[in-house]
N, C-alpha and C. Protein backbone atom coordinates (compact mmCIF):
# COMPACT_ATOMS: atom_id res chain seq x y z
N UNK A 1 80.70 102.53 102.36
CA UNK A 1 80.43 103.20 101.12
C UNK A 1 78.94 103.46 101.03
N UNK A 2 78.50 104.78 100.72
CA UNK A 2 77.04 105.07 100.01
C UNK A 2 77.15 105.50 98.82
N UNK A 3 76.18 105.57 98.52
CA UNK A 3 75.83 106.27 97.09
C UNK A 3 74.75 107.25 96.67
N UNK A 4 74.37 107.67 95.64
CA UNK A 4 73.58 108.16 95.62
C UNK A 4 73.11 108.84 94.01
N UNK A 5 72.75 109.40 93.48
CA UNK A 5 72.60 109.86 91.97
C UNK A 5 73.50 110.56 91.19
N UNK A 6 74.06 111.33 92.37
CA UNK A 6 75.47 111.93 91.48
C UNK A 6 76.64 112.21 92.85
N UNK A 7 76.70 111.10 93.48
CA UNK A 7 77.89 111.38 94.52
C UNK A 7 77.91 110.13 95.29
N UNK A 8 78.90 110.19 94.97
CA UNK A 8 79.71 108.86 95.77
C UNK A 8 80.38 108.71 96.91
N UNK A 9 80.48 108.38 98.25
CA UNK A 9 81.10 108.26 98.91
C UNK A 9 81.91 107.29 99.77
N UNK A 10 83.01 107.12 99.98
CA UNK A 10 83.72 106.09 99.87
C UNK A 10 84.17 106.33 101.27
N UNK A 11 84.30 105.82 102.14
CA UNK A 11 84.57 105.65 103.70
C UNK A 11 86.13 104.71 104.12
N UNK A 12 87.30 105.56 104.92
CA UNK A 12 88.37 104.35 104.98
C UNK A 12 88.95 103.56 103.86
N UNK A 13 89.65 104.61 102.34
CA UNK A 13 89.80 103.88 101.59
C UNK A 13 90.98 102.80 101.33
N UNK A 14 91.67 103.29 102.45
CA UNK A 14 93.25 102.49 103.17
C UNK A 14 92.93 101.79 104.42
N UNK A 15 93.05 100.66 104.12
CA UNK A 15 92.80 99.77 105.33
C UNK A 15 93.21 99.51 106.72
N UNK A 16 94.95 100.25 105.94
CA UNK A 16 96.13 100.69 106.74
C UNK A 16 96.58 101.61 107.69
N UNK A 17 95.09 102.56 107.21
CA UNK A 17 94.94 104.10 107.84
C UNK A 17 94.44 104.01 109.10
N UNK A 18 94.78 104.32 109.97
CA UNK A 18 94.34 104.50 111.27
C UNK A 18 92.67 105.30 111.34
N UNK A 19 92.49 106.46 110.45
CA UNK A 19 91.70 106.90 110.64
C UNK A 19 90.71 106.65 109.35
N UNK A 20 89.61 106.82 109.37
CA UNK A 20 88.66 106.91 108.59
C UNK A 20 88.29 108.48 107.75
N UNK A 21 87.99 108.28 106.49
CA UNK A 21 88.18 109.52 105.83
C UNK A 21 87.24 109.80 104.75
N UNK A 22 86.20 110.71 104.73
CA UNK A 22 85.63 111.14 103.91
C UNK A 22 85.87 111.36 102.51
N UNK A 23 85.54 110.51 101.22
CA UNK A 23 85.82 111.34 100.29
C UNK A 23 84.74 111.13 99.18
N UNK A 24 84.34 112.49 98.77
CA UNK A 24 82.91 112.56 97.86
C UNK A 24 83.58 112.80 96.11
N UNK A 25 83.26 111.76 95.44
CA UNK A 25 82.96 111.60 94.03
C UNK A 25 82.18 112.00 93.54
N UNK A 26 82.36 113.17 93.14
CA UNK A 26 81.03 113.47 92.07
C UNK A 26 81.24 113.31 90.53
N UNK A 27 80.23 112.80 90.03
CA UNK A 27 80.19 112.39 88.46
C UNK A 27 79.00 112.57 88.12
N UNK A 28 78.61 113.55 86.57
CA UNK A 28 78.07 113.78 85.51
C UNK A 28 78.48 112.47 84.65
N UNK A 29 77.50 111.69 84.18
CA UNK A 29 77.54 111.07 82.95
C UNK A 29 76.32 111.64 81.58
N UNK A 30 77.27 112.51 81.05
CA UNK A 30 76.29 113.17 79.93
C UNK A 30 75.42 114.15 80.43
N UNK A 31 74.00 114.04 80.56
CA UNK A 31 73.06 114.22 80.76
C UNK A 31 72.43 113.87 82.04
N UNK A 32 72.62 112.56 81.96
CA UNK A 32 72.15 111.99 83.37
C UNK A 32 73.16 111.70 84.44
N UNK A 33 73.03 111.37 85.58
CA UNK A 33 73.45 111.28 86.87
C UNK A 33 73.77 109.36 86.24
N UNK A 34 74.95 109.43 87.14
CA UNK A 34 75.54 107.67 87.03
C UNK A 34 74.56 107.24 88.15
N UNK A 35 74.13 105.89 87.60
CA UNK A 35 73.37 104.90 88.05
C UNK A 35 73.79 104.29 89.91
N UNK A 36 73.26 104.45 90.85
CA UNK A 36 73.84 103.38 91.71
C UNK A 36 74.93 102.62 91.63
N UNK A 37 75.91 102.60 92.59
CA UNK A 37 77.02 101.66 92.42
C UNK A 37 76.92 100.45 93.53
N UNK A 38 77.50 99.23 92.95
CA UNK A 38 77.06 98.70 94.01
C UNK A 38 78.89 98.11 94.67
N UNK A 39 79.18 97.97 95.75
CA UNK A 39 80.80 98.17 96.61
C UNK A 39 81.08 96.87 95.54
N UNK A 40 80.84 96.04 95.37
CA UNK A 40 81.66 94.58 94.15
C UNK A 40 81.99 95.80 93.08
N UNK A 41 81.51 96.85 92.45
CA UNK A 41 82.04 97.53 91.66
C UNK A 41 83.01 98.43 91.35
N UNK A 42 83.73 98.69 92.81
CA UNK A 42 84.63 99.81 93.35
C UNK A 42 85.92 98.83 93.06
N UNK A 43 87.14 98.92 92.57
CA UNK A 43 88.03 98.42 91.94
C UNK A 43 89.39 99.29 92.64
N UNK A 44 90.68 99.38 93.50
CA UNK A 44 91.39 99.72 93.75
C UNK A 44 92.93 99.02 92.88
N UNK A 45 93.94 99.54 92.11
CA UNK A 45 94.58 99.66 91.64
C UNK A 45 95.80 99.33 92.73
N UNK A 46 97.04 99.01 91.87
CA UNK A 46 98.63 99.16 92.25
C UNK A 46 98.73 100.76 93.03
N UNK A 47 98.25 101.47 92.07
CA UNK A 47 98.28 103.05 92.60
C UNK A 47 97.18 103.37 93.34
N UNK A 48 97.00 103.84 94.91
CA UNK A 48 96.14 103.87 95.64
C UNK A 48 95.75 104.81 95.30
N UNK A 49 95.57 106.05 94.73
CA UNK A 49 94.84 107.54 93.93
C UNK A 49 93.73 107.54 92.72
N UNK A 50 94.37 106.03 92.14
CA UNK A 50 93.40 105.56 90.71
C UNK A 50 92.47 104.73 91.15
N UNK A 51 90.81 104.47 91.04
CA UNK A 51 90.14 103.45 91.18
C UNK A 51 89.02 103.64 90.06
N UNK A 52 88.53 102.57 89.66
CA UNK A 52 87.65 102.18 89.09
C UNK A 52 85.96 101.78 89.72
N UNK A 53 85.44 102.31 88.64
CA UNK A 53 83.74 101.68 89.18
C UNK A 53 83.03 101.08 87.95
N UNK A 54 82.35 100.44 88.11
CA UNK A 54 81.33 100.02 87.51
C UNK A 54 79.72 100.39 87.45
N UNK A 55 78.96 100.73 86.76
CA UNK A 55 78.10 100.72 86.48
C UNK A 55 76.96 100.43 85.57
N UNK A 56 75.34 100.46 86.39
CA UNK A 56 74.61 99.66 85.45
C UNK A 56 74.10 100.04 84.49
N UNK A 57 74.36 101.53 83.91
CA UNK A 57 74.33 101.97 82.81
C UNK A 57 75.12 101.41 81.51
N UNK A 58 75.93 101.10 82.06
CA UNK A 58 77.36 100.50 80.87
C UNK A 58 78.65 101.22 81.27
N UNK A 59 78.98 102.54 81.87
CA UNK A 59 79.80 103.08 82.36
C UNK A 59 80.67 102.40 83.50
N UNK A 60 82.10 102.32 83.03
CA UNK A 60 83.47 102.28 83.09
C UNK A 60 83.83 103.72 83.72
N UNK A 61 84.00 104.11 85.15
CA UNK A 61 84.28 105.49 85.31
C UNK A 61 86.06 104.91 85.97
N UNK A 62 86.63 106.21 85.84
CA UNK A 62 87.76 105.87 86.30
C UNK A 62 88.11 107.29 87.36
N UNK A 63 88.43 106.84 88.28
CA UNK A 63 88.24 108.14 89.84
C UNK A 63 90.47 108.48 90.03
N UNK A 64 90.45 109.59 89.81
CA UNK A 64 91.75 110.12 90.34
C UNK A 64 91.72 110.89 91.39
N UNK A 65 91.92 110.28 93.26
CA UNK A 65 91.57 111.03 94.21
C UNK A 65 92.83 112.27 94.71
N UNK A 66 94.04 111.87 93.82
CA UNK A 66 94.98 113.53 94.12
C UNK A 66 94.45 114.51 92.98
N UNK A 67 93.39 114.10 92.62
CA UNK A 67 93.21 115.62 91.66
C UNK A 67 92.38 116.61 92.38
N UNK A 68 93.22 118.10 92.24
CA UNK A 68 92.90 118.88 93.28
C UNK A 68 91.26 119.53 93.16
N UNK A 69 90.90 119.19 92.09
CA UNK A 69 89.63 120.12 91.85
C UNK A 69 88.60 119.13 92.91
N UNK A 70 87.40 119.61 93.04
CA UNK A 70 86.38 119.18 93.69
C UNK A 70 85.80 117.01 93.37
N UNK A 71 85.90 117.81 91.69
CA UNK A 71 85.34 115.74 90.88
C UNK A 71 86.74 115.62 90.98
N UNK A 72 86.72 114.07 91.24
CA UNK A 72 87.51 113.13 90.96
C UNK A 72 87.70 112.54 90.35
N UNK A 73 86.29 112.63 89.44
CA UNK A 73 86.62 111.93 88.02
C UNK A 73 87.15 112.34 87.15
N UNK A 74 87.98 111.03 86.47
CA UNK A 74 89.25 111.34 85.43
C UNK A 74 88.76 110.87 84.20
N UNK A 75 87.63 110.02 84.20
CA UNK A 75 87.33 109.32 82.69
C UNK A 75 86.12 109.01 82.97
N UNK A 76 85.37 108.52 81.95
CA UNK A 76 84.11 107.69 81.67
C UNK A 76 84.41 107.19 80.28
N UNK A 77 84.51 105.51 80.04
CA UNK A 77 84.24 105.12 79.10
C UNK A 77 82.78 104.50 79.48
N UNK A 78 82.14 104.98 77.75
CA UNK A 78 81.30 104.56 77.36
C UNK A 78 81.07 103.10 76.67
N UNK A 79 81.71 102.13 76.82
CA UNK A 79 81.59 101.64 75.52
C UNK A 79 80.53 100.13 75.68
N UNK A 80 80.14 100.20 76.76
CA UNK A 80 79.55 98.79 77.09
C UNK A 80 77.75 99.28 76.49
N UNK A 81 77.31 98.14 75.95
CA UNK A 81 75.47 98.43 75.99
C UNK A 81 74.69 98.47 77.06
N UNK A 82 75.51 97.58 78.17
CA UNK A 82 74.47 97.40 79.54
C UNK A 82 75.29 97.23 81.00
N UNK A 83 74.89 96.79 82.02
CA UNK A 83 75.19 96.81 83.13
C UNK A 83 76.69 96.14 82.99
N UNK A 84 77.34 96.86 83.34
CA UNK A 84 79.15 96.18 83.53
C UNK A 84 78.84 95.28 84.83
N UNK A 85 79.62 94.33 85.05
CA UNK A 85 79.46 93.43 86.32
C UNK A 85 80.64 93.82 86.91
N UNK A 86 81.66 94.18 86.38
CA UNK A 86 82.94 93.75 87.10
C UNK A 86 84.39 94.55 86.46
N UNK A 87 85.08 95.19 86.85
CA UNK A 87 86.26 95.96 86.64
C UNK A 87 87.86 95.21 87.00
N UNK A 88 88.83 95.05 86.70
CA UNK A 88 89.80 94.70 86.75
C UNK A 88 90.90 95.53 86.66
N UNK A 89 92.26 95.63 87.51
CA UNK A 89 93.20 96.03 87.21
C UNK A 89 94.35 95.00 86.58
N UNK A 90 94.78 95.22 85.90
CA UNK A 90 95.92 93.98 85.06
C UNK A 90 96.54 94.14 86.16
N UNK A 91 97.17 93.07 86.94
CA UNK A 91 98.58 92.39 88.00
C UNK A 91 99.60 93.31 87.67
N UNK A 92 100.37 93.52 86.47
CA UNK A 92 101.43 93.90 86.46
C UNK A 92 101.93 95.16 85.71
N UNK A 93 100.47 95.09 84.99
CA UNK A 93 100.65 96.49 84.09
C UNK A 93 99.13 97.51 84.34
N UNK A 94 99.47 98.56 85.02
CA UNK A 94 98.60 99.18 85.85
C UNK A 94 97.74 100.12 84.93
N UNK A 95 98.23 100.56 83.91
CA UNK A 95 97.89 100.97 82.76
C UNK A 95 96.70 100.48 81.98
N UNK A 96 96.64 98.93 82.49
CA UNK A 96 95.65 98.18 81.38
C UNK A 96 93.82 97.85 82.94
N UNK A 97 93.19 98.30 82.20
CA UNK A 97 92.09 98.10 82.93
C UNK A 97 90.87 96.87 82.02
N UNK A 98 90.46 95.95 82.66
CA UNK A 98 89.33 95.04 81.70
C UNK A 98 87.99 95.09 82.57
N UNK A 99 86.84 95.03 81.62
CA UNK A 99 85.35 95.09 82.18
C UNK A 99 85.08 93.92 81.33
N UNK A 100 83.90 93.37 82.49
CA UNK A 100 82.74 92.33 81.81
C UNK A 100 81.69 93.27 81.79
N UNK A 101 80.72 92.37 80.96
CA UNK A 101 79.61 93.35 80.88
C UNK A 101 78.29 92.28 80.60
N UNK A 102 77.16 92.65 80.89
CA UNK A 102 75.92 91.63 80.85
C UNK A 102 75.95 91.94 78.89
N UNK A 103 76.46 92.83 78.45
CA UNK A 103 76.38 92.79 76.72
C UNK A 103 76.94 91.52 75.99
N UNK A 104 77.74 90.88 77.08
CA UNK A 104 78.23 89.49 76.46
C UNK A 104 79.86 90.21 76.17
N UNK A 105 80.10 90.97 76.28
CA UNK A 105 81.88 91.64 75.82
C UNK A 105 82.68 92.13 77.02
N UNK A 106 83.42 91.49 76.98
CA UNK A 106 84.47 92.43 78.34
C UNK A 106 85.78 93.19 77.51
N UNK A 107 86.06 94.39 77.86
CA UNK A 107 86.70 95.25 76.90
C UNK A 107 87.98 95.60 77.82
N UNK A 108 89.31 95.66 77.54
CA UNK A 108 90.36 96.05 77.66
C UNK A 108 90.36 97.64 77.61
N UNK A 109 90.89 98.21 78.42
CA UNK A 109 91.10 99.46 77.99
C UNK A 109 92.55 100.01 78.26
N UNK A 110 92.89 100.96 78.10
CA UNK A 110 94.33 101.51 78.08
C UNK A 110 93.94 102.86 78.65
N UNK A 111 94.70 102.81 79.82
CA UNK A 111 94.50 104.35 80.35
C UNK A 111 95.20 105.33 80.45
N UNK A 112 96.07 105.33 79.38
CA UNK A 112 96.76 106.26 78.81
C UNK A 112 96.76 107.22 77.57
N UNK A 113 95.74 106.36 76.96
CA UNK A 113 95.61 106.68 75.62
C UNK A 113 93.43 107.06 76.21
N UNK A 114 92.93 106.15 76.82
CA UNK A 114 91.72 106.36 77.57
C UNK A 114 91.09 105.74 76.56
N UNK A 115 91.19 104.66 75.95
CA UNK A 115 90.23 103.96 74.53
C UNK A 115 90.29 102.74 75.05
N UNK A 116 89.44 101.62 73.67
CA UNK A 116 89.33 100.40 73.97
C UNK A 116 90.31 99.42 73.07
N UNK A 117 91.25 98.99 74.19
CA UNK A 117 92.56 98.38 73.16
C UNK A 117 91.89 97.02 72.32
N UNK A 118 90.78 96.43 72.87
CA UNK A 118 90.61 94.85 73.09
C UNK A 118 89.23 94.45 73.01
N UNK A 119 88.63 94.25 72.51
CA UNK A 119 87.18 93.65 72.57
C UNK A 119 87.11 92.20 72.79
N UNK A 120 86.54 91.44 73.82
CA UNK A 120 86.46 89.99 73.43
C UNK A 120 84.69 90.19 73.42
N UNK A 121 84.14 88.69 73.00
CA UNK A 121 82.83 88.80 72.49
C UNK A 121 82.54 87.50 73.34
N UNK A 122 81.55 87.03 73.66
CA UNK A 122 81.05 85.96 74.51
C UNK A 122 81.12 84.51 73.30
């Protein structure tokens, strides 16, 4: 995996795959370019097409790689104040995504509805 200011690239995202495979993420957050990612932040799902990142902006991005257009990005929640540490997929319900965050809150989200179901507070 590299990175870079507004493109992501992710190398061999199936472990299973014989071959190795290019695929470039590009993401706009607002105004500015998403922050550096660092690979502890890259999050793979039940569904191998959906993944998650983290970033040290506060951004929660969420990546859909069968979508045919060029970005792959499918979401950005905003809702953290500072550097997220860490992304989660719920075990059994693929739907539910949770972040920690250096803000002291790790937030539930629902990715169906794309909001924050859950706030816990430190």
């Amino acid at each position: 995996m590299t990175s870079a200011k507004t493109v992501l690239n992710t190398v061999c995202l199936s472990e299973s795959s014989p071959h190795s495979r290019d695929i470039t993420l590009t993401a706009l957050y607002g105004n500015c370019n998403l922050p550096t990612l660092k690979q502890s932040h890259i999050l793979r799902p039940v569904k191998h097409h959906i993944l998650a990142t983290a970033a040290t902006n506060g951004a929660v991005v969420l990546w859909n790689l069968n979508r045919p257009s060029r970005s792959k990005q499918e979401h950005v929640f905003v809702d953290h104040k500072r550097t997220v540490n860490k992304v989660c997929f719920h075990s059994t319900e693929p739907t539910k995504l949770i972040s920690g965050s250096q803000d002291g809150t790790m937030r539930l989200f629902d990715l169906r509805t794309k909001e924050v179901t859950r706030t816990y507070h430190r």
